[in-house]
Protein backbone atom coordinates (compact mmCIF):
# COMPACT_ATOMS: atom_id res chain seq x y z
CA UNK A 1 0.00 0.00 0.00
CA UNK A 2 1.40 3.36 -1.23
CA UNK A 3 0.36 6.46 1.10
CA UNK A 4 1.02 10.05 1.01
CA UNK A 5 -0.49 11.13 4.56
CA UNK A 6 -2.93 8.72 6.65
CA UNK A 7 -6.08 8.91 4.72
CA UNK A 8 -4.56 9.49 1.29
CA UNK A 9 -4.23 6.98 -0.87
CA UNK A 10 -2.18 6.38 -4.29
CA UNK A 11 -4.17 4.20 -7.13
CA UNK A 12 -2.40 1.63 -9.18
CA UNK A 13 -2.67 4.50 -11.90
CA UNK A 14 -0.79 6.96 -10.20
CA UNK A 15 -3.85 9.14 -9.12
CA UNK A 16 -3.52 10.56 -5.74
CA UNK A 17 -6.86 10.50 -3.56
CA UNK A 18 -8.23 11.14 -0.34
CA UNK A 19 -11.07 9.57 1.96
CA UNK A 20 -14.43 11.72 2.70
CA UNK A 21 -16.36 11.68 5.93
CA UNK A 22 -18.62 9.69 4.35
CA UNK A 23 -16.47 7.13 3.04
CA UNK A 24 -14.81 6.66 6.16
CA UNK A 25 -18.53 6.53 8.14
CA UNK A 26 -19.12 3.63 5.68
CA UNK A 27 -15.43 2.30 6.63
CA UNK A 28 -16.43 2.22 9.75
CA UNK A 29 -19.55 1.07 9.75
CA UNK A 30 -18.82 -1.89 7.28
CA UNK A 31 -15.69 -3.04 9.29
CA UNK A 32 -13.07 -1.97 6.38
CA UNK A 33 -9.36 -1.13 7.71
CA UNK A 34 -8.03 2.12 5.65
CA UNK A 35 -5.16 -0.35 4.88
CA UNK A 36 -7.73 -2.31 2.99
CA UNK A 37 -8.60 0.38 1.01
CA UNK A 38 -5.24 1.85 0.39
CA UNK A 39 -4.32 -1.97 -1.31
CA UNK A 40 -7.71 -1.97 -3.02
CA UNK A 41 -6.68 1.07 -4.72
CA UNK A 42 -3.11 0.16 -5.29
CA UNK A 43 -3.70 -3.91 -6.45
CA UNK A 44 -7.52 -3.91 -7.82
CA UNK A 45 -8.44 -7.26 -8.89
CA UNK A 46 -11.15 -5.29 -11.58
CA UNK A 47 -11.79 -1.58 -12.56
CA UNK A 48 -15.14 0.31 -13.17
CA UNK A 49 -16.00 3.70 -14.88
CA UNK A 50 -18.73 4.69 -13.83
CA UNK A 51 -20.14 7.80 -14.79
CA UNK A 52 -16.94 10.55 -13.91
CA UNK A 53 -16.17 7.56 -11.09
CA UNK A 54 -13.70 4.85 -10.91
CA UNK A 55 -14.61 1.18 -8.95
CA UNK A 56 -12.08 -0.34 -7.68
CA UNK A 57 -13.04 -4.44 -6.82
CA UNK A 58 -10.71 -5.98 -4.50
CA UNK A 59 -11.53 -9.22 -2.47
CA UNK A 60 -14.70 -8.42 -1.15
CA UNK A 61 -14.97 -4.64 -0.92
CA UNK A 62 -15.51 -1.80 -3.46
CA UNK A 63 -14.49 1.29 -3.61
CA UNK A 64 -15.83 4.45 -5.02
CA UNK A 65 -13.51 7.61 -6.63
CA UNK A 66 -15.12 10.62 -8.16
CA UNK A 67 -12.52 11.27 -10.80
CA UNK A 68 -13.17 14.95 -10.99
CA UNK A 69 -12.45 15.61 -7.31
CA UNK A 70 -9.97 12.73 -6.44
CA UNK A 71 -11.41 11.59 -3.49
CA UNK A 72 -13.07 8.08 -2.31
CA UNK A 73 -16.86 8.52 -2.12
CA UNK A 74 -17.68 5.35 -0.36
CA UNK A 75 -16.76 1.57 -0.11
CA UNK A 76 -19.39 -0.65 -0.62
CA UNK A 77 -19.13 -4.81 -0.32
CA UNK A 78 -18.92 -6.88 -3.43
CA UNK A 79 -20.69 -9.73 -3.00
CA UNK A 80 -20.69 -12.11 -5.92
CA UNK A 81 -21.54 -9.96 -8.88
CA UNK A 82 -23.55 -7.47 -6.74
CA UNK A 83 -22.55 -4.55 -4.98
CA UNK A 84 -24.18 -4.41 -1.17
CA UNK A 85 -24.90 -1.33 0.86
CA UNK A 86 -25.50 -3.23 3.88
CA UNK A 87 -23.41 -3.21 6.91
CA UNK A 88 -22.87 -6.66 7.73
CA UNK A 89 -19.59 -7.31 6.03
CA UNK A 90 -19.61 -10.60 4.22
CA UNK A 91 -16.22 -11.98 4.83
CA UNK A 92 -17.44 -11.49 9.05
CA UNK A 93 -13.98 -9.64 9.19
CA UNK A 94 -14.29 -6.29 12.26
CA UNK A 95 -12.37 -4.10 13.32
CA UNK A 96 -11.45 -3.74 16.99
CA UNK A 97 -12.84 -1.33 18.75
CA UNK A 98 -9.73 0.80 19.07
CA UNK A 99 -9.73 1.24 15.02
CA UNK A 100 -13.27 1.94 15.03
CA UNK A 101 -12.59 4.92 17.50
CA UNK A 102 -8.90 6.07 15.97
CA UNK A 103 -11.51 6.23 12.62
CA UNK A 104 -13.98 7.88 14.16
CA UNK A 105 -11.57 10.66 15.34
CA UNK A 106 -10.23 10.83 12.41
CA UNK A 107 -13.73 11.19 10.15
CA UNK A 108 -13.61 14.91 11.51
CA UNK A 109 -11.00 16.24 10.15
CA UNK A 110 -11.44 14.87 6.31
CA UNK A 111 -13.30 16.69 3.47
CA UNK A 112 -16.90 16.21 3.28
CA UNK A 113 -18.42 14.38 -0.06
C-alpha cells in the first residue's frame, strides 16, 4: 500500500486520492481497515468507470472515486456480482474497537463528499 499522509491513498494508476467523511462513516460502519482500502486502490483485482467515477473491486470490498475531485466517495461490499450497501460485512472480518474509535476521530477532520 502506497500512502502520502494517513487517509490518502495512491491508485495503481498513479492518481492521488483522499477519503471523505462519508467514506470513512461507511469504513467504519462496514468493518473496512483504511489499509484495505489503500491496497484496493493500489492492487484492484477489476476496474469500473462509472459515470466521472472509478470502482475499484478488491476481495470483497468496493471502492468508489469521483474522478473529478480525487477523493473516495464510499466503499461498498462486493458480493458475488452485486454490490451491497449493507453493513454486515460478508467476509465477518471487524475491526477492533480501538480502530473503530482512531476512525472515528479521524472522520472529523477529512473533506466532506
Amino acid at each position: 500500500m502506497t500512502t502520502h499522509g494517513q487517509y490518502t491513498f495512491q491508485t495503481d494508476d498513479g492518481m492521488v486520492v483522499e477519503l471523505t467523511q462519508h467514506a470513512m462513516s461507511r469504513m467504519i460502519s462496514r468493518h473496512v481497515h483504511p489499509a484495505e482500502v489503500g491496497n484496493c486502490l493500489a492492487r484492484p483485482s477489476t476496474t469500473y468507470p462509472s459515470r466521472g467515477r472509478r470502482l475499484f473491486r478488491a476481495d470483497d470490498i468496493v471502492v468508489v472515486v469521483d474522478l473529478a475531485r480525487l477523493t473516495v466517495v464510499t466503499v461498498l461490499y462486493a458480493c458475488l456480482r452485486v454490490w451491497s450497501d449493507s453493513d454486515g460485512r460478508p467476509s465477518k472480518r471487524v475491526l477492533s474497537r480501538k480502530q473503530v474509535r482512531r476512525m472515528a476521530a479521524e472522520m472529523r477532520r477529512l473533506p466532506r463528499a
